[in-house]
C-alpha atoms as a PDB file:
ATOM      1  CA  UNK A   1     215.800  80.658-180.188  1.00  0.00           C
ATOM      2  CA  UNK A   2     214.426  82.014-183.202  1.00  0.00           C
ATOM      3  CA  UNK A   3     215.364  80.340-186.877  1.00  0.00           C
ATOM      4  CA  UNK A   4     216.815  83.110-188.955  1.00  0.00           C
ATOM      5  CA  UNK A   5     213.931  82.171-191.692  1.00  0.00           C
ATOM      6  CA  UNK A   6     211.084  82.826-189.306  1.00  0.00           C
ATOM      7  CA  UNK A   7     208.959  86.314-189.438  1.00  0.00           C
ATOM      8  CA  UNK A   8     208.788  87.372-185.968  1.00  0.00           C
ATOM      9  CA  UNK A   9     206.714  90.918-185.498  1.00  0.00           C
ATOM     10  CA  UNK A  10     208.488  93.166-183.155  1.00  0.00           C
ATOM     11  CA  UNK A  11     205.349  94.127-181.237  1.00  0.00           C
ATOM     12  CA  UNK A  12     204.827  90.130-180.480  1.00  0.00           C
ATOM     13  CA  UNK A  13     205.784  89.003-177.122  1.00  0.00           C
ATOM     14  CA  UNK A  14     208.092  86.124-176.895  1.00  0.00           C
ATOM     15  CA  UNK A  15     210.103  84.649-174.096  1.00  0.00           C
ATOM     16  CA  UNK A  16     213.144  84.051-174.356  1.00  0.00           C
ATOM     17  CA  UNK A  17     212.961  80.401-173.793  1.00  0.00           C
ATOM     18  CA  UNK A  18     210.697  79.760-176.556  1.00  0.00           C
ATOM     19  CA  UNK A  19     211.532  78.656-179.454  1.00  0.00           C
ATOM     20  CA  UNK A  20     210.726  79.618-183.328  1.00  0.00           C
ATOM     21  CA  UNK A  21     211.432  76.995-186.379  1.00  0.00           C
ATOM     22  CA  UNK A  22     211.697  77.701-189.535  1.00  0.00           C
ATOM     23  CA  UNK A  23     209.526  79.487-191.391  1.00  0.00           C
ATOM     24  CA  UNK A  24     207.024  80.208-188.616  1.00  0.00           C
ATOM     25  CA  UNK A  25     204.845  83.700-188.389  1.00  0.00           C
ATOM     26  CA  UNK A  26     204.484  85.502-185.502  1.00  0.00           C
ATOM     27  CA  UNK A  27     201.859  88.405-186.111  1.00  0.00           C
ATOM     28  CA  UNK A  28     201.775  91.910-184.177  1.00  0.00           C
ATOM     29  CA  UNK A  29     199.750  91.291-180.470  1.00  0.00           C
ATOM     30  CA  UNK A  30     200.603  87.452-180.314  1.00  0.00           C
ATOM     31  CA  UNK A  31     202.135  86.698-176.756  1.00  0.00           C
ATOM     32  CA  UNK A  32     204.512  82.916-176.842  1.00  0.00           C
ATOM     33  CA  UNK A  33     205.051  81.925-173.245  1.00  0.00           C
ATOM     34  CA  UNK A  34     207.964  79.975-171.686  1.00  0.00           C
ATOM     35  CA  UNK A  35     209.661  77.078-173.287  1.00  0.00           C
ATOM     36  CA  UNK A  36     206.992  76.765-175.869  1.00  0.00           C
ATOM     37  CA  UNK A  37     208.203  75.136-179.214  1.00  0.00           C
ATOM     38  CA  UNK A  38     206.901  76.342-182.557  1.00  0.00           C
ATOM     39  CA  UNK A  39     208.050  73.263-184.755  1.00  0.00           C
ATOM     40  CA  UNK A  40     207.927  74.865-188.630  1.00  0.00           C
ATOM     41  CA  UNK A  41     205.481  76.867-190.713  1.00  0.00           C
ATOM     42  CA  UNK A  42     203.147  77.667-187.879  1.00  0.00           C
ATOM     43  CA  UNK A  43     201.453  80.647-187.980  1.00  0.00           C
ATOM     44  CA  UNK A  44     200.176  82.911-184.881  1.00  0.00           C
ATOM     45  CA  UNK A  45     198.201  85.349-185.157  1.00  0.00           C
ATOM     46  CA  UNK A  46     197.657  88.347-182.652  1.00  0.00           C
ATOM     47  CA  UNK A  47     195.298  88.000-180.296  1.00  0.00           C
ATOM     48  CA  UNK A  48     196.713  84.606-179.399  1.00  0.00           C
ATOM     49  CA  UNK A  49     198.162  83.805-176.025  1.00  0.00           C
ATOM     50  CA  UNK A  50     200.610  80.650-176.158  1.00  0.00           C
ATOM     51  CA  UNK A  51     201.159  79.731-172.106  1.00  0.00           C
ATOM     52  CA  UNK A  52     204.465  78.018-170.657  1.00  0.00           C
ATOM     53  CA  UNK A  53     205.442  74.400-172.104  1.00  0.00           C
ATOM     54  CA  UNK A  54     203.133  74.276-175.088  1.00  0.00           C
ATOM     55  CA  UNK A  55     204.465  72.418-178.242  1.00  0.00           C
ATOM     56  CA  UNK A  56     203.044  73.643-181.437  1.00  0.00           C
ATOM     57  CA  UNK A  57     203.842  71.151-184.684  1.00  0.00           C
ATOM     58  CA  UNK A  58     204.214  71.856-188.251  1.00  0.00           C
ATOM     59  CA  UNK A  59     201.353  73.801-190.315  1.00  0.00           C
ATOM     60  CA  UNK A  60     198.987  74.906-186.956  1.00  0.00           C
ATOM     61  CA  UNK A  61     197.309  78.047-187.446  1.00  0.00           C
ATOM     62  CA  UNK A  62     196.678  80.029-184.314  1.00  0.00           C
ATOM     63  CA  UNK A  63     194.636  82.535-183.725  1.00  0.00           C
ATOM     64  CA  UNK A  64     192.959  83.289-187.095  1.00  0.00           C
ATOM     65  CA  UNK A  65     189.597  85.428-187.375  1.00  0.00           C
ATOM     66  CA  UNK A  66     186.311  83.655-186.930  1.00  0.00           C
ATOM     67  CA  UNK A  67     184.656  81.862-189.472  1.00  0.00           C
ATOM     68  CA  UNK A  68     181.192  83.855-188.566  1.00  0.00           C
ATOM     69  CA  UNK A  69     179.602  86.126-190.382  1.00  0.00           C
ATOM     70  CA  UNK A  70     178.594  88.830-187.541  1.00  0.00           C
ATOM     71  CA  UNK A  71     182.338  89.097-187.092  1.00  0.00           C
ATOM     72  CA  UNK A  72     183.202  92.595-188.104  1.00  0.00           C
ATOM     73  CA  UNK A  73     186.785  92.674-187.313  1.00  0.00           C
ATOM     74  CA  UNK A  74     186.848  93.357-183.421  1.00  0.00           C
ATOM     75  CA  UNK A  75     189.521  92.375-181.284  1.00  0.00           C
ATOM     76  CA  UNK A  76     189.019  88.914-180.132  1.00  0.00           C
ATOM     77  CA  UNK A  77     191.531  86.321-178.666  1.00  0.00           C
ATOM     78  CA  UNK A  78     192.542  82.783-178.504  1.00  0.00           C
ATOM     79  CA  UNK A  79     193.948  81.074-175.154  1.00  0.00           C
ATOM     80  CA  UNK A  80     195.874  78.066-175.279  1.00  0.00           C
ATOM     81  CA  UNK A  81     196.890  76.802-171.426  1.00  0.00           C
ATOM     82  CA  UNK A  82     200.103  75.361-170.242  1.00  0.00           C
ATOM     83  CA  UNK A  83     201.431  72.059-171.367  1.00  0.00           C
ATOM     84  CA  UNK A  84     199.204  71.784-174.436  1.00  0.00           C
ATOM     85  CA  UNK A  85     199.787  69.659-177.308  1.00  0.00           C
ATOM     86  CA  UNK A  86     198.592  71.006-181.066  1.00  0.00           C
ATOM     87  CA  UNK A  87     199.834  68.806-183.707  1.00  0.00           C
ATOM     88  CA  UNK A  88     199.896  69.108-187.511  1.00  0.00           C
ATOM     89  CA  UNK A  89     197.920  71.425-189.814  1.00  0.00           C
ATOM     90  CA  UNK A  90     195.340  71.499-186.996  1.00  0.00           C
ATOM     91  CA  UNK A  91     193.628  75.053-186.744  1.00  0.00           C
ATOM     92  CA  UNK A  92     191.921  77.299-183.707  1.00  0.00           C
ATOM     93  CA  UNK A  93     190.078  80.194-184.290  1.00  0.00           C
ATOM     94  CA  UNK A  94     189.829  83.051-182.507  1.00  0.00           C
ATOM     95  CA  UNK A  95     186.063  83.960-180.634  1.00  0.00           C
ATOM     96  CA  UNK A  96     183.467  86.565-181.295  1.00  0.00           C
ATOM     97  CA  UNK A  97     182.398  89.129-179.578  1.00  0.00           C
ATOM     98  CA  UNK A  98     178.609  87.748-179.261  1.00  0.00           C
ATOM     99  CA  UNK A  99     180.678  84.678-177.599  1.00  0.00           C
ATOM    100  CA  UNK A 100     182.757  86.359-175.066  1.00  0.00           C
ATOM    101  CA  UNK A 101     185.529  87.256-177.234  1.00  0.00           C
ATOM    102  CA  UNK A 102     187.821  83.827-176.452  1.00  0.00           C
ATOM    103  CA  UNK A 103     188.045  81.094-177.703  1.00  0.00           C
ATOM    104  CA  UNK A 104     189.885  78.233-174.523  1.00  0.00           C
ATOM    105  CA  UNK A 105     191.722  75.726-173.717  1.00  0.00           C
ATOM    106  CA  UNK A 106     192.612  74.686-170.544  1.00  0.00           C
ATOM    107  CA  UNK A 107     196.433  73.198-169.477  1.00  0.00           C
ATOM    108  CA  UNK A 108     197.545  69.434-171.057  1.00  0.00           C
ATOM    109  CA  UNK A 109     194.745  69.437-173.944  1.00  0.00           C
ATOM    110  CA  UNK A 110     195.485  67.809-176.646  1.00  0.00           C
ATOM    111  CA  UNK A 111     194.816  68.037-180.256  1.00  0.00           C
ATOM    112  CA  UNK A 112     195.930  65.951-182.760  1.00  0.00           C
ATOM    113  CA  UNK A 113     196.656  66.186-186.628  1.00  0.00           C
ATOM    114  CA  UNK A 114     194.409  68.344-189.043  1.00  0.00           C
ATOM    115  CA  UNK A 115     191.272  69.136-186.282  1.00  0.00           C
ATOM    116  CA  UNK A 116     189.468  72.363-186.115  1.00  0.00           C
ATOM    117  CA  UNK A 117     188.409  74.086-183.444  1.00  0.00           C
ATOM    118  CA  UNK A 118     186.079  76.456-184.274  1.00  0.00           C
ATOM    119  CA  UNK A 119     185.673  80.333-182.539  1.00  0.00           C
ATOM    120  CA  UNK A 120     184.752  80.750-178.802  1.00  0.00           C
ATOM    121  CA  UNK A 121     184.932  77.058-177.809  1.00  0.00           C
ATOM    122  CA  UNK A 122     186.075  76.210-174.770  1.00  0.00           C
ATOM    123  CA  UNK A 123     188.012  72.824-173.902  1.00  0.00           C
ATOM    124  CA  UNK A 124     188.612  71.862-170.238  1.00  0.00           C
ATOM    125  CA  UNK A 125     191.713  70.503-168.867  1.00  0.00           C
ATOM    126  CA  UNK A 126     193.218  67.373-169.719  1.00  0.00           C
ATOM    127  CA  UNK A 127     190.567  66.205-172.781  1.00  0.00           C
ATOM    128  CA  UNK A 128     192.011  64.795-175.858  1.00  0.00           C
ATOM    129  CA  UNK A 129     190.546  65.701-179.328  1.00  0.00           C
ATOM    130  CA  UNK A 130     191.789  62.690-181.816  1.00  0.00           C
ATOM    131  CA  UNK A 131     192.595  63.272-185.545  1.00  0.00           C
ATOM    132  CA  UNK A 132     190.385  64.826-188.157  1.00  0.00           C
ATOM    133  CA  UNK A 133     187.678  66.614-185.337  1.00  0.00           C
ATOM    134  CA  UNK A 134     186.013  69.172-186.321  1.00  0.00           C
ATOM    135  CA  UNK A 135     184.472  71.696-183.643  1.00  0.00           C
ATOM    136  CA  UNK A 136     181.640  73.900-184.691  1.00  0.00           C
ATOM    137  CA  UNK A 137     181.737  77.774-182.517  1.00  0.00           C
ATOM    138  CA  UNK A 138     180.749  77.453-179.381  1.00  0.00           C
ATOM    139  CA  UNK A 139     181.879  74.082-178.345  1.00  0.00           C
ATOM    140  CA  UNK A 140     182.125  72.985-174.816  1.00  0.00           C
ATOM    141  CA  UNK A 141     184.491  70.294-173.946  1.00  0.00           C
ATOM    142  CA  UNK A 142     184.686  69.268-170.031  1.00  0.00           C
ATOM    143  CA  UNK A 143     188.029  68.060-168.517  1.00  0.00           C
ATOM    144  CA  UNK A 144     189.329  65.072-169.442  1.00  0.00           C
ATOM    145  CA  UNK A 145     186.841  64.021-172.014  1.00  0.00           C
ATOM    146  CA  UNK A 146     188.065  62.320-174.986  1.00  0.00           C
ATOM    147  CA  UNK A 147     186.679  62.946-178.831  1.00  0.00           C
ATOM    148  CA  UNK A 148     187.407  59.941-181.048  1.00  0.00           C
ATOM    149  CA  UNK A 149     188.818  60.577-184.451  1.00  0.00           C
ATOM    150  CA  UNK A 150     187.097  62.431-187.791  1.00  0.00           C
ATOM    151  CA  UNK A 151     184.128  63.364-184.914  1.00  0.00           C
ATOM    152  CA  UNK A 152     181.785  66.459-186.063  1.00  0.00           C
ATOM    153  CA  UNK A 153     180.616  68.358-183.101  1.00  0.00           C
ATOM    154  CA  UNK A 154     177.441  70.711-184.547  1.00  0.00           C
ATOM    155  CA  UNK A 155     177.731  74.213-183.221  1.00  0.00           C
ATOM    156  CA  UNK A 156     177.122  75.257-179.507  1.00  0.00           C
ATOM    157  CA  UNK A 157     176.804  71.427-178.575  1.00  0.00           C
ATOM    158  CA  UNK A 158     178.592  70.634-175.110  1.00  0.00           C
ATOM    159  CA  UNK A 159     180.600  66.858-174.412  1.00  0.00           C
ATOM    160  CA  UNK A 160     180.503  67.161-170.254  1.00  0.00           C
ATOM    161  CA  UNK A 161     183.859  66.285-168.422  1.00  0.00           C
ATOM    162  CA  UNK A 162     185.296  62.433-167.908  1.00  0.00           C
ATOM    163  CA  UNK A 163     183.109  61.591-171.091  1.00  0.00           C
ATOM    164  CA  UNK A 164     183.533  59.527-174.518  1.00  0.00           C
ATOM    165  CA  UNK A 165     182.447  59.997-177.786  1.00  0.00           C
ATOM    166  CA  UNK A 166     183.659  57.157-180.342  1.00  0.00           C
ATOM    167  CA  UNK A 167     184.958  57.945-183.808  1.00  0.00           C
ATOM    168  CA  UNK A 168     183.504  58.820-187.109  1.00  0.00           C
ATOM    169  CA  UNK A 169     180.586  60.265-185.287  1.00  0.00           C
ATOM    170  CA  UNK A 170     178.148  63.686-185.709  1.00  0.00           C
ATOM    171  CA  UNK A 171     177.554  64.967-182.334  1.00  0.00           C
ATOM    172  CA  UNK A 172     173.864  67.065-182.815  1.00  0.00           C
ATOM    173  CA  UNK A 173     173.067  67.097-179.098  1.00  0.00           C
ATOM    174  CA  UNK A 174     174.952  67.435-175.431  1.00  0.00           C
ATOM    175  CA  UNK A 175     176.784  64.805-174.419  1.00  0.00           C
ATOM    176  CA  UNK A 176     176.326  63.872-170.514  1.00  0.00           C
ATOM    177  CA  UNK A 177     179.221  64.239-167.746  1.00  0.00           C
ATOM    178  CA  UNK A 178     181.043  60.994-167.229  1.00  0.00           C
ATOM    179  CA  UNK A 179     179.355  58.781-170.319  1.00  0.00           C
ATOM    180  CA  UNK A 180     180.042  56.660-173.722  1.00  0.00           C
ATOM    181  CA  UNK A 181     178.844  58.036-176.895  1.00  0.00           C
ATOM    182  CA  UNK A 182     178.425  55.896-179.830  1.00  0.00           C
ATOM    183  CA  UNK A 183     176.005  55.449-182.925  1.00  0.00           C
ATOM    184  CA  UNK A 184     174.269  57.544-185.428  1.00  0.00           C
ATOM    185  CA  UNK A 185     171.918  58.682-184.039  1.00  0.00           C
ATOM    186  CA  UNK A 186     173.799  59.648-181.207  1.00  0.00           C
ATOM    187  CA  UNK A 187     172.982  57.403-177.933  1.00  0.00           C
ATOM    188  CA  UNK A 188     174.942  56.517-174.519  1.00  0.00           C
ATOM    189  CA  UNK A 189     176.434  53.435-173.660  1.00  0.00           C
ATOM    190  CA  UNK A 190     177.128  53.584-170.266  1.00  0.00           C
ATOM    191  CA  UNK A 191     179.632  55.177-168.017  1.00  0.00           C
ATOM    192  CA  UNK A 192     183.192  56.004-168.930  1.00  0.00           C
ATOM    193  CA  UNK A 193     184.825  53.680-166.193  1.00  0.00           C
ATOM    194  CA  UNK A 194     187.951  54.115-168.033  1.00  0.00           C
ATOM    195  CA  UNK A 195     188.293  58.196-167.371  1.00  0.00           C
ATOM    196  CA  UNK A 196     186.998  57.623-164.069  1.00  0.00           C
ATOM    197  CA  UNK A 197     188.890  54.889-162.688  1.00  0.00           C
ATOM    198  CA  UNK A 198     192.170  57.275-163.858  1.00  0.00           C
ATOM    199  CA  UNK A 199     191.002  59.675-161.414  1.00  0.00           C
ATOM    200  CA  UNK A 200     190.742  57.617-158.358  1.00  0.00           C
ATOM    201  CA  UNK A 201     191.122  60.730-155.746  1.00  0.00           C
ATOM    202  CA  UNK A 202     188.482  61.848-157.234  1.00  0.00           C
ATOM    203  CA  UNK A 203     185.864  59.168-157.803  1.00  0.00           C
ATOM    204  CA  UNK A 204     186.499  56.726-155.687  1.00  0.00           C
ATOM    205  CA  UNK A 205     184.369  53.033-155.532  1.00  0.00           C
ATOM    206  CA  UNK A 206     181.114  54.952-153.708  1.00  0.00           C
ATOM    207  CA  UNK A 207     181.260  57.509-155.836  1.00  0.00           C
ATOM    208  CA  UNK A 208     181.288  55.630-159.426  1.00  0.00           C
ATOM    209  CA  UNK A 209     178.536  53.266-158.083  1.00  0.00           C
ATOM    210  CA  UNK A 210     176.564  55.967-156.928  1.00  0.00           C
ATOM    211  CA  UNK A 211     176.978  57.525-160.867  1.00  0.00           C
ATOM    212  CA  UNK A 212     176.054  53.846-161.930  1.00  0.00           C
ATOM    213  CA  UNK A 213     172.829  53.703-160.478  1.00  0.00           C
ATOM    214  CA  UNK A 214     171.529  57.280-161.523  1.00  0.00           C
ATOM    215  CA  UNK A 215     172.722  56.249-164.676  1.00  0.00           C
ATOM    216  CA  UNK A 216     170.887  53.554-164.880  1.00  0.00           C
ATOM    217  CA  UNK A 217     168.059  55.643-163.768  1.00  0.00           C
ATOM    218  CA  UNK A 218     167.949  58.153-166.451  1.00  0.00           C
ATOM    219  CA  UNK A 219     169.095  55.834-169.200  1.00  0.00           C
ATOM    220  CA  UNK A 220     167.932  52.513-168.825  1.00  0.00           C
ATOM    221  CA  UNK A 221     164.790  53.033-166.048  1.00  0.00           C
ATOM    222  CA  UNK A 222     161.027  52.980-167.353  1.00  0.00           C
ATOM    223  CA  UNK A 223     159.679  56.331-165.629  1.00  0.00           C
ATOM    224  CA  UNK A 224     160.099  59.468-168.214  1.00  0.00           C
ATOM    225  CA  UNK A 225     163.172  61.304-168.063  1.00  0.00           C
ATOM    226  CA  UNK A 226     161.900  64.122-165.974  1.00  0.00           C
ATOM    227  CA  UNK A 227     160.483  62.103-163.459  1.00  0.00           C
ATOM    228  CA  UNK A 228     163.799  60.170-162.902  1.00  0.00           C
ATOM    229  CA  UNK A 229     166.093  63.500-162.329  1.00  0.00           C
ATOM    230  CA  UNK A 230     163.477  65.131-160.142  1.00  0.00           C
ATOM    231  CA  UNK A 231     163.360  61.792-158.057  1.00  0.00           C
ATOM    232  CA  UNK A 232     167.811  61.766-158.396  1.00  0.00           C
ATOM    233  CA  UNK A 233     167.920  65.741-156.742  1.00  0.00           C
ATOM    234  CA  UNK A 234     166.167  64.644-154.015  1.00  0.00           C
ATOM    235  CA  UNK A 235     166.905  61.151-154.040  1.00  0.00           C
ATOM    236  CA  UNK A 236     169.582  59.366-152.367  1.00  0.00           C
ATOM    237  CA  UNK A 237     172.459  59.869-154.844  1.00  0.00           C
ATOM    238  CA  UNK A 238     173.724  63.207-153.471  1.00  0.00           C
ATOM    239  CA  UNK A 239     176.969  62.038-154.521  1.00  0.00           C
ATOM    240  CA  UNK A 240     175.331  62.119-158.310  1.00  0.00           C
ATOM    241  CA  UNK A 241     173.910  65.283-157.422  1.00  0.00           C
ATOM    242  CA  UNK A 242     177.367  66.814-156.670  1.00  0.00           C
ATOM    243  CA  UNK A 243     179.102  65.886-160.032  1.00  0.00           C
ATOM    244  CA  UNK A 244     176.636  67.471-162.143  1.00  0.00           C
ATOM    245  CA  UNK A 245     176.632  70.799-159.998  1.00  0.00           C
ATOM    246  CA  UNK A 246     180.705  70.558-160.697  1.00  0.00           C
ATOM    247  CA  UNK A 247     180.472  69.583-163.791  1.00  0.00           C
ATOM    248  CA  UNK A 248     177.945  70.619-165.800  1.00  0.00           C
ATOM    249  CA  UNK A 249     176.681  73.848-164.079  1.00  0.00           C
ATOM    250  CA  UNK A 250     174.032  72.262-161.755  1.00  0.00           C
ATOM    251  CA  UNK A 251     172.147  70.645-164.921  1.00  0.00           C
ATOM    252  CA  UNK A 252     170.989  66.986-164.425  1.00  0.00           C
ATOM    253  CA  UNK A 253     170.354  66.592-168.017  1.00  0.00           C
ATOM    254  CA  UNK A 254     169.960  68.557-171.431  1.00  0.00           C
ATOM    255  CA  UNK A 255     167.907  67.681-174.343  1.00  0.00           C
END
């Protein structure tokens, strides 16, 4: 279904369960999957790959170059998975070649009203980004993490999966795998037992009191920071050990 008073390019790919409101712009090279649902005046530009189920609300703009000076025009792409939720006026950029070329996000992530995302970031399954966020290039996200409302996340900064960053906040450094972020300066307030109590196949009790007491360790303990992760990897919290090689790429910590 396509509303007679959207442009739709005829080199753009769209299924024929999808559906286009009114007034929406589908650009040459822009691929809208099944049963996705462009509400009005959203704009997609090519290069951008809409999978199955996503629902797109008024104003989004998908897809558009990089804000990055080094980009010269090449053909870069934005991916958004299945199930995702963009809502109003919020804006993803495409990525840069120096980036990979893509900017990501995994299946059921949602973004609420008037957020950014910002070229070659990459958001893992599941995490919600709240209202007003704005997401420098290069932006990790893990799964399931959730950004609290009018956030700032500085450029090529990482929030590891399961993890919590409060509202109103500037994020300058990486935020660690399964924590609470809060203040200004940035500091951690424990573990996110909320996120990881959700996922109870997953982290069962052993596991989240294993993650307790390594937290405690690197967070709360006396010995420098170094000491405590070398004493963690060989240490008996293999069960610690595991999540951040899953998680986080094998990295303990990062400054």
């Amino acid at each position: 279904m396509i509303h007679p008073s959207a442009f739709v390019s005829p080199s753009a790919k769209i299924h024929p369960t999808a559906v286009i409101g009114p007034w929406c712009v589908i650009d040459a090279g822009a691929e809208i999957g099944e049963g996705v649902v462009l509400e009005s005046r959203v704009h997609v530009y090519g290069g951008t790959f809409i999978a199955k189920n996503a629902r797109i609300f008024d104003g989004a703009i998908l897809g558009a170059p990089p804000q990055d000076l080094k980009y010269a025009g090449e053909p870069t792409e934005l991916h958004i998975g299945e199930n995702c939720t963009i809502r109003e006026y919020c804006t993803l950029n495409r990525g840069t070649v120096q980036g990979g070329g893509v900017t990501c996000l995994a299946n059921n992530v949602l973004i609420m009203a008037y957020s950014h995302v910002g070229h070659d970031c990459q958001i893992g399954e599941g995490a919600v980004i709240a209202n007003g966020c704005q997401l420098g290039g290069h932006v990790r996200i893990g799964e399931f993490a959730t950004i609290g409302g009018t956030t700032a996340i500085q450029q090529r900064n990482q929030v590891g999966a399961y993890a919590f960053v409060g509202g109103t906040l500037k994020v300058d450094k990486d935020v660690p795998p399964a924590s609470k972020a809060f203040g200004n300066p940035l500091q951690w307030g424990g573990l996110n037992l909320h996120a990881l109590r959700l996922h109870p196949e997953e982290f069962p009790q052993e596991r989240i009191d294993a993650l307790s007491r390594a937290y405690r360790a690197l967070y709360r303990g006396t010995a420098p920071i170094t000491a405590a992760v070398e004493e963690l990897k060989k240490g008996p919290e293999p069960l610690f050990q595991a999540f951040f090689d899953e998680h986080w790429g094998g990295s303990l910590i990062r400054p």
